[in-house]
N, C-alpha and C. Protein backbone atom coordinates (compact mmCIF):
# COMPACT_ATOMS: atom_id res chain seq x y z
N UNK A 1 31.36 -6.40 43.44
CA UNK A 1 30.73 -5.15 43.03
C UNK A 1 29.73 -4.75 44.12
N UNK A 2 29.85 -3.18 44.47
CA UNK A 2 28.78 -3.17 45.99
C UNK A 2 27.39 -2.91 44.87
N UNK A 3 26.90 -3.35 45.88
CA UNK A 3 25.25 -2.51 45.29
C UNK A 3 24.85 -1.72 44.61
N UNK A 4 25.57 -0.29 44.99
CA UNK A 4 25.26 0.66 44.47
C UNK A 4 26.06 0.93 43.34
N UNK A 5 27.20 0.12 43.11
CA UNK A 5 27.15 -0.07 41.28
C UNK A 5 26.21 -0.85 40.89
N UNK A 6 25.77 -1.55 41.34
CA UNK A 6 24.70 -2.80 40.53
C UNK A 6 23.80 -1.99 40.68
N UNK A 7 23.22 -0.81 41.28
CA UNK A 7 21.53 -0.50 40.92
C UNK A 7 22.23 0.58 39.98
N UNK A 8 23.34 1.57 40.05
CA UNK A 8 23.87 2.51 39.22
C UNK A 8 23.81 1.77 37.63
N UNK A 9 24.25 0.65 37.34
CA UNK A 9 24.05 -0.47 36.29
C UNK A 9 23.29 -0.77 35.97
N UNK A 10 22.42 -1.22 36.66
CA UNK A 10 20.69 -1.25 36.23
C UNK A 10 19.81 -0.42 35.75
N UNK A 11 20.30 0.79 36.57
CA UNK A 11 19.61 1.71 36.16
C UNK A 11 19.94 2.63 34.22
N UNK A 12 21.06 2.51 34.36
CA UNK A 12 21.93 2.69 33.18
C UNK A 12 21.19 1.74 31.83
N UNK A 13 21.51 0.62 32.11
CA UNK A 13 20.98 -0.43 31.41
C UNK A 13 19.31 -0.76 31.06
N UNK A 14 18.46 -0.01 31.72
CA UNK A 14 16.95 0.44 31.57
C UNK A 14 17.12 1.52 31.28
N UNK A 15 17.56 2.79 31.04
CA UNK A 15 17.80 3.71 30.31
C UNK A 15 18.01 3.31 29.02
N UNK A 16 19.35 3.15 28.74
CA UNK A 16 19.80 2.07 27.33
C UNK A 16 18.56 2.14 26.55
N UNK A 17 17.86 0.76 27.35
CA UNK A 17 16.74 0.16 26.71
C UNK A 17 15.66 0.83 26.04
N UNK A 18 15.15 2.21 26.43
CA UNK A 18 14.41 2.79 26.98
C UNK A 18 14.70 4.21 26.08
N UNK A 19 16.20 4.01 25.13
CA UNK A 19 16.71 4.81 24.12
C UNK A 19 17.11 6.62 24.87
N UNK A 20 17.23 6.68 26.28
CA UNK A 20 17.43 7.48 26.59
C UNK A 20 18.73 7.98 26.97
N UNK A 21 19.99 7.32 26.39
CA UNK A 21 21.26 7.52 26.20
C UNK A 21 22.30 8.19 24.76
N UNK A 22 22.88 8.59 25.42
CA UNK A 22 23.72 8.73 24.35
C UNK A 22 25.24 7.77 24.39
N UNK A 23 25.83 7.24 23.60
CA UNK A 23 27.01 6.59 24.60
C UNK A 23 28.06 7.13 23.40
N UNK A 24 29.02 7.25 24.35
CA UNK A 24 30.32 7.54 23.17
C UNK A 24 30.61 9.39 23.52
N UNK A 25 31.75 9.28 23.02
CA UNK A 25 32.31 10.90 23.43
C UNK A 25 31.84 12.00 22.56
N UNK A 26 31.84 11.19 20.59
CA UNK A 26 30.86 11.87 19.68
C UNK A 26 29.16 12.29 19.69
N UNK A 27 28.82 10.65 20.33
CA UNK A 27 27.52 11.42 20.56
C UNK A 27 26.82 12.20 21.74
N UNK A 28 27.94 12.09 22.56
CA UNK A 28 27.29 12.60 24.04
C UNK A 28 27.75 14.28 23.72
N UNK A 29 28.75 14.19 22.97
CA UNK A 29 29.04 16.26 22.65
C UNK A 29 27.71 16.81 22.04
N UNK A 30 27.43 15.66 21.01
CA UNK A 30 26.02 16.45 20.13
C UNK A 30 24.97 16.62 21.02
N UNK A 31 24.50 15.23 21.69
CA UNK A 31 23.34 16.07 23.45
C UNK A 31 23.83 17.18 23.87
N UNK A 32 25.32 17.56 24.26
CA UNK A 32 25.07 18.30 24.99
C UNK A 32 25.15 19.66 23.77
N UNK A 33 25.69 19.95 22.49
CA UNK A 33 25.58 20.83 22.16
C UNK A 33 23.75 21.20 21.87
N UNK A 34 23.30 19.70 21.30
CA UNK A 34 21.73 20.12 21.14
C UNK A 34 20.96 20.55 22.45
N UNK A 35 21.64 20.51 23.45
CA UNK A 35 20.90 20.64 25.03
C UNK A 35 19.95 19.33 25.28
N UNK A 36 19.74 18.72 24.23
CA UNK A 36 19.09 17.49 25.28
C UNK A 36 19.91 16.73 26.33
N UNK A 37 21.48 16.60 26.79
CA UNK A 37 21.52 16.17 27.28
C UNK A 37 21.27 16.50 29.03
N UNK A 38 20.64 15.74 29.66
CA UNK A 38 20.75 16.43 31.30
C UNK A 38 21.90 16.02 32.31
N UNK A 39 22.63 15.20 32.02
CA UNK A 39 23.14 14.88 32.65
C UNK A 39 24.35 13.96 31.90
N UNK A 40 25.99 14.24 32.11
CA UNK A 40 27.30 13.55 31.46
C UNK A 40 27.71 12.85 32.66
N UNK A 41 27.71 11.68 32.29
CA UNK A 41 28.35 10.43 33.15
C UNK A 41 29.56 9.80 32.96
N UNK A 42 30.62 10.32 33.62
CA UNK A 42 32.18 9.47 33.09
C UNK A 42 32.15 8.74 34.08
N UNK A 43 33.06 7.41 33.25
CA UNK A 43 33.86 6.46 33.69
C UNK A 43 34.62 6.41 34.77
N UNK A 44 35.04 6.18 35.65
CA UNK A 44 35.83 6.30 36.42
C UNK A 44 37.03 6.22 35.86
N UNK A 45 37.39 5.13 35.30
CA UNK A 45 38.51 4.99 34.67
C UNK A 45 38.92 5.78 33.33
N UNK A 46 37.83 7.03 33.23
CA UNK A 46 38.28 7.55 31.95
C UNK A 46 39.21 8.67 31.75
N UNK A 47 40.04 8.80 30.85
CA UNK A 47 41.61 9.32 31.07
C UNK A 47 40.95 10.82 31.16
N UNK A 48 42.03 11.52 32.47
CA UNK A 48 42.05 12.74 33.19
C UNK A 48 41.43 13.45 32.06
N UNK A 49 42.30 14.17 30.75
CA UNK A 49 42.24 14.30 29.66
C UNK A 49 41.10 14.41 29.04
N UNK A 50 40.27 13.81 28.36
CA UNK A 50 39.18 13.29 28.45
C UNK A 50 38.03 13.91 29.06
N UNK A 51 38.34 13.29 30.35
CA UNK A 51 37.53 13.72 31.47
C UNK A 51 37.17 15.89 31.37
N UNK A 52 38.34 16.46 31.25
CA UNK A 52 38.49 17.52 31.36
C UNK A 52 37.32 18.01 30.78
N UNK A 53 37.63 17.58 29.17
CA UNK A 53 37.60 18.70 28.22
C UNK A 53 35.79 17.94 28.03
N UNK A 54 35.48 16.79 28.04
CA UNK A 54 33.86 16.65 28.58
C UNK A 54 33.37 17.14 29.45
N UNK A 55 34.12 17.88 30.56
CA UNK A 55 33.27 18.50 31.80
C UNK A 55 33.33 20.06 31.58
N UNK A 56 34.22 20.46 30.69
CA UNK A 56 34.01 21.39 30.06
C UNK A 56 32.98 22.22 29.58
N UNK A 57 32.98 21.05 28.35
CA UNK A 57 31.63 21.44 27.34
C UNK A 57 30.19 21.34 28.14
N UNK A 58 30.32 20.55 29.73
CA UNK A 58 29.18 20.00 29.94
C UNK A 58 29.20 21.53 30.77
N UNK A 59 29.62 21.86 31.60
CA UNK A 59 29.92 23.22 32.20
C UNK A 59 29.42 24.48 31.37
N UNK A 60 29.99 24.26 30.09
CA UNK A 60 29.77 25.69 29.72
C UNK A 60 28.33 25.62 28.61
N UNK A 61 27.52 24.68 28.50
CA UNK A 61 26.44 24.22 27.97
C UNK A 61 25.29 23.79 29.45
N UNK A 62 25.80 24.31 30.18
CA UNK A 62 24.62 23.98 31.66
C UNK A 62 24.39 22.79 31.56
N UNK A 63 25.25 21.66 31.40
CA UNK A 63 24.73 20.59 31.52
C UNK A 63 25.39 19.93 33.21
N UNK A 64 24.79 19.22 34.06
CA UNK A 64 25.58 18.58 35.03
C UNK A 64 26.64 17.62 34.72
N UNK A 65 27.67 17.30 35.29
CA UNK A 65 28.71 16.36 34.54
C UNK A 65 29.15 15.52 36.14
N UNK A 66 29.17 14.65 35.99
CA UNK A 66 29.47 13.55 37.34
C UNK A 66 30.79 12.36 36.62
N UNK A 67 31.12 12.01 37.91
CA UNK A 67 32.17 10.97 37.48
C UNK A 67 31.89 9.58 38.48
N UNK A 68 31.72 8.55 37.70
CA UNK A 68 31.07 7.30 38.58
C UNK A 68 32.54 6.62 38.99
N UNK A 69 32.04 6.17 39.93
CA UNK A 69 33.39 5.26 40.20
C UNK A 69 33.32 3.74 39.63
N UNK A 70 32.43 3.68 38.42
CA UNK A 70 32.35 2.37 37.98
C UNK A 70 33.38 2.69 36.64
N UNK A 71 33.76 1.33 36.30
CA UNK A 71 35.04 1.61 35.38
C UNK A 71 34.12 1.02 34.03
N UNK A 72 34.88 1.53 32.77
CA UNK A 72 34.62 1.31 31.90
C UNK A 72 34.07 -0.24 31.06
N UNK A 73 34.59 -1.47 31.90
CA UNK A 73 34.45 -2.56 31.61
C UNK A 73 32.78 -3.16 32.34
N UNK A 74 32.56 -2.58 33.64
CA UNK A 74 31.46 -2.91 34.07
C UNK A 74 30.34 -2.47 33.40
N UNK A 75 30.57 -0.86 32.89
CA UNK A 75 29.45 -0.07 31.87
C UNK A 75 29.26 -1.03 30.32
N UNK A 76 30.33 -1.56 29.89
CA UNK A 76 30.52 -2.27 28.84
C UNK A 76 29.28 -3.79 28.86
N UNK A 77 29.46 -3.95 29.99
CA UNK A 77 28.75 -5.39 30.65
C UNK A 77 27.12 -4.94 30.78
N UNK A 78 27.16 -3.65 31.33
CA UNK A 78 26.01 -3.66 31.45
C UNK A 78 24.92 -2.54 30.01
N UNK A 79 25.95 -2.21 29.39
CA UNK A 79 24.98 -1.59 28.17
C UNK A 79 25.18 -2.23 26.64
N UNK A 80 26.40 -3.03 26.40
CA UNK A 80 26.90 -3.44 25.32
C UNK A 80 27.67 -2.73 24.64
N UNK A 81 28.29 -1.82 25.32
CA UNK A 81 29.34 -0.83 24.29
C UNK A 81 29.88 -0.12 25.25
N UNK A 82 31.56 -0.34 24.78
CA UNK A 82 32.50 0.17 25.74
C UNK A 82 32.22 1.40 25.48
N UNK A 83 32.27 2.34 26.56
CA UNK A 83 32.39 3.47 26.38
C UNK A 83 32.49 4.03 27.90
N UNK A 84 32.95 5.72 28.08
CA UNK A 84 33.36 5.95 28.95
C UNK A 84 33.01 7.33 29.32
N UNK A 85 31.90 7.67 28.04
CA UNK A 85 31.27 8.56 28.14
C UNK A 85 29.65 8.35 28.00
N UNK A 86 28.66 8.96 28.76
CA UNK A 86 27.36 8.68 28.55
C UNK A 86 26.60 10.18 28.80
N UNK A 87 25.96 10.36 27.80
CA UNK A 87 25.15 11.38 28.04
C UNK A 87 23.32 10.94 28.18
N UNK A 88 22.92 11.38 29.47
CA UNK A 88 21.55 11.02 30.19
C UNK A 88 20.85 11.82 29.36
N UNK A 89 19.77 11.78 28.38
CA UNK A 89 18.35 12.72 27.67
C UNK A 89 17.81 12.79 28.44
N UNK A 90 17.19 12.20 29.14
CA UNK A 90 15.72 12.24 30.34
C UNK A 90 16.18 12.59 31.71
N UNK A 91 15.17 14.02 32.30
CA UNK A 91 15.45 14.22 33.19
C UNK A 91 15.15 13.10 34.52
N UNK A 92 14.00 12.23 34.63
CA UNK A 92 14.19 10.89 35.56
C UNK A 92 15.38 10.34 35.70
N UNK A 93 15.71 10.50 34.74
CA UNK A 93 16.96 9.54 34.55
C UNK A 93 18.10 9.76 35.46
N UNK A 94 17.95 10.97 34.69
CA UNK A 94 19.38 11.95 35.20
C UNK A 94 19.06 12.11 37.02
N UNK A 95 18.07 12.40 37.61
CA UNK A 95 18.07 12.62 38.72
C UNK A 95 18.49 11.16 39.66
N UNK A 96 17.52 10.17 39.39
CA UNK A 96 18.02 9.16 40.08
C UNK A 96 19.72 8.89 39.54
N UNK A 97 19.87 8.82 38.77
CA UNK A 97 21.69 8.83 38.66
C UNK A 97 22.43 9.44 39.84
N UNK A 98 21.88 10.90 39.52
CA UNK A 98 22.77 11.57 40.50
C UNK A 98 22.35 11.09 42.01
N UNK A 99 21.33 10.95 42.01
CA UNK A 99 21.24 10.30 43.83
C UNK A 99 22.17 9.35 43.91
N UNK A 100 22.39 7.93 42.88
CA UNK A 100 23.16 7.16 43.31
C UNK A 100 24.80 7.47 42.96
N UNK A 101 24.60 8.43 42.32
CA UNK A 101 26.23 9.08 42.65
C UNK A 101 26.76 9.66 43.96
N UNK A 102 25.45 10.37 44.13
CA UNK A 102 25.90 10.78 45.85
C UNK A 102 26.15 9.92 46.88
N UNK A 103 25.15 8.65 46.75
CA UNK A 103 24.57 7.71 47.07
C UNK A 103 26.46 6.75 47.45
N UNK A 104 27.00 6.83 46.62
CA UNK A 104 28.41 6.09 45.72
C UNK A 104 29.49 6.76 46.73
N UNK A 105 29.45 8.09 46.89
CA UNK A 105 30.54 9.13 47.40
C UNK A 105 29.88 9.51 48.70
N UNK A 106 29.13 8.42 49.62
CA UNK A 106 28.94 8.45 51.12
C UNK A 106 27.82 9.70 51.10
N UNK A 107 27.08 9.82 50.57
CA UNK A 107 25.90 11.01 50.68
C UNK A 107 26.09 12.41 49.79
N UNK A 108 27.26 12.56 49.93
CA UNK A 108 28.32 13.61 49.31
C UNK A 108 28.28 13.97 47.57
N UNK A 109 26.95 15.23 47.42
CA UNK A 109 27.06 15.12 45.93
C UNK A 109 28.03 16.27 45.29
N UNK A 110 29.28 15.82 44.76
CA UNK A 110 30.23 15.97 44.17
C UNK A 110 29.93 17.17 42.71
């Protein structure tokens, strides 16, 4: 695992803690319909499908929507619940995320 999944993980996982997540595809729609969410984090491995129709809602609710290249089993490891959807509440949060997303995709924010 390079680094920058392990601090992307860490960072995830002090969020968690810290109750500033949403995890799951049900509750990350309700952030983003309530607007708390700032930021939708998919799975890498999460089906195209899926993927779509969450970047959707995150699109047409102004929310940012990113796709990690960490797969669903590592997020599992590092928060306690598979899931493949995460919705960020806190804007700290959400910003350092997205650095290490860019961070992930060679500087390049996606």
């Amino acid at each position: 695992m390079e680094t920058t999944d392990k601090k992307l993980l860490g960072l995830l996982g002090l969020a968690r803690r810290a109750g500033k997540l949403d995890l799951g595809a049900d509750a990350a729609e309700q952030a983003v319909r309530r607007r708390s969410a700032k930021l939708l984090l998919l799975a890498g491995d999460l089906s195209p499908r899926t993927a779509e129709k969450m970047k959707a809602q995150a699109e047409g609710a102004g929310v940012r929507c990113r796709r990690a290249e960490t797969d669903m089993d590592a997020l599992e490891a590092a928060l306690g619940k598979r899931t493949g959807i995460i919705a960020v509440n806190d804007a700290g949060f959400a910003k350092a995320l997205l650095a290490l997303c860019a961070e992930e995709r060679g500087g390049i924010s996606l």
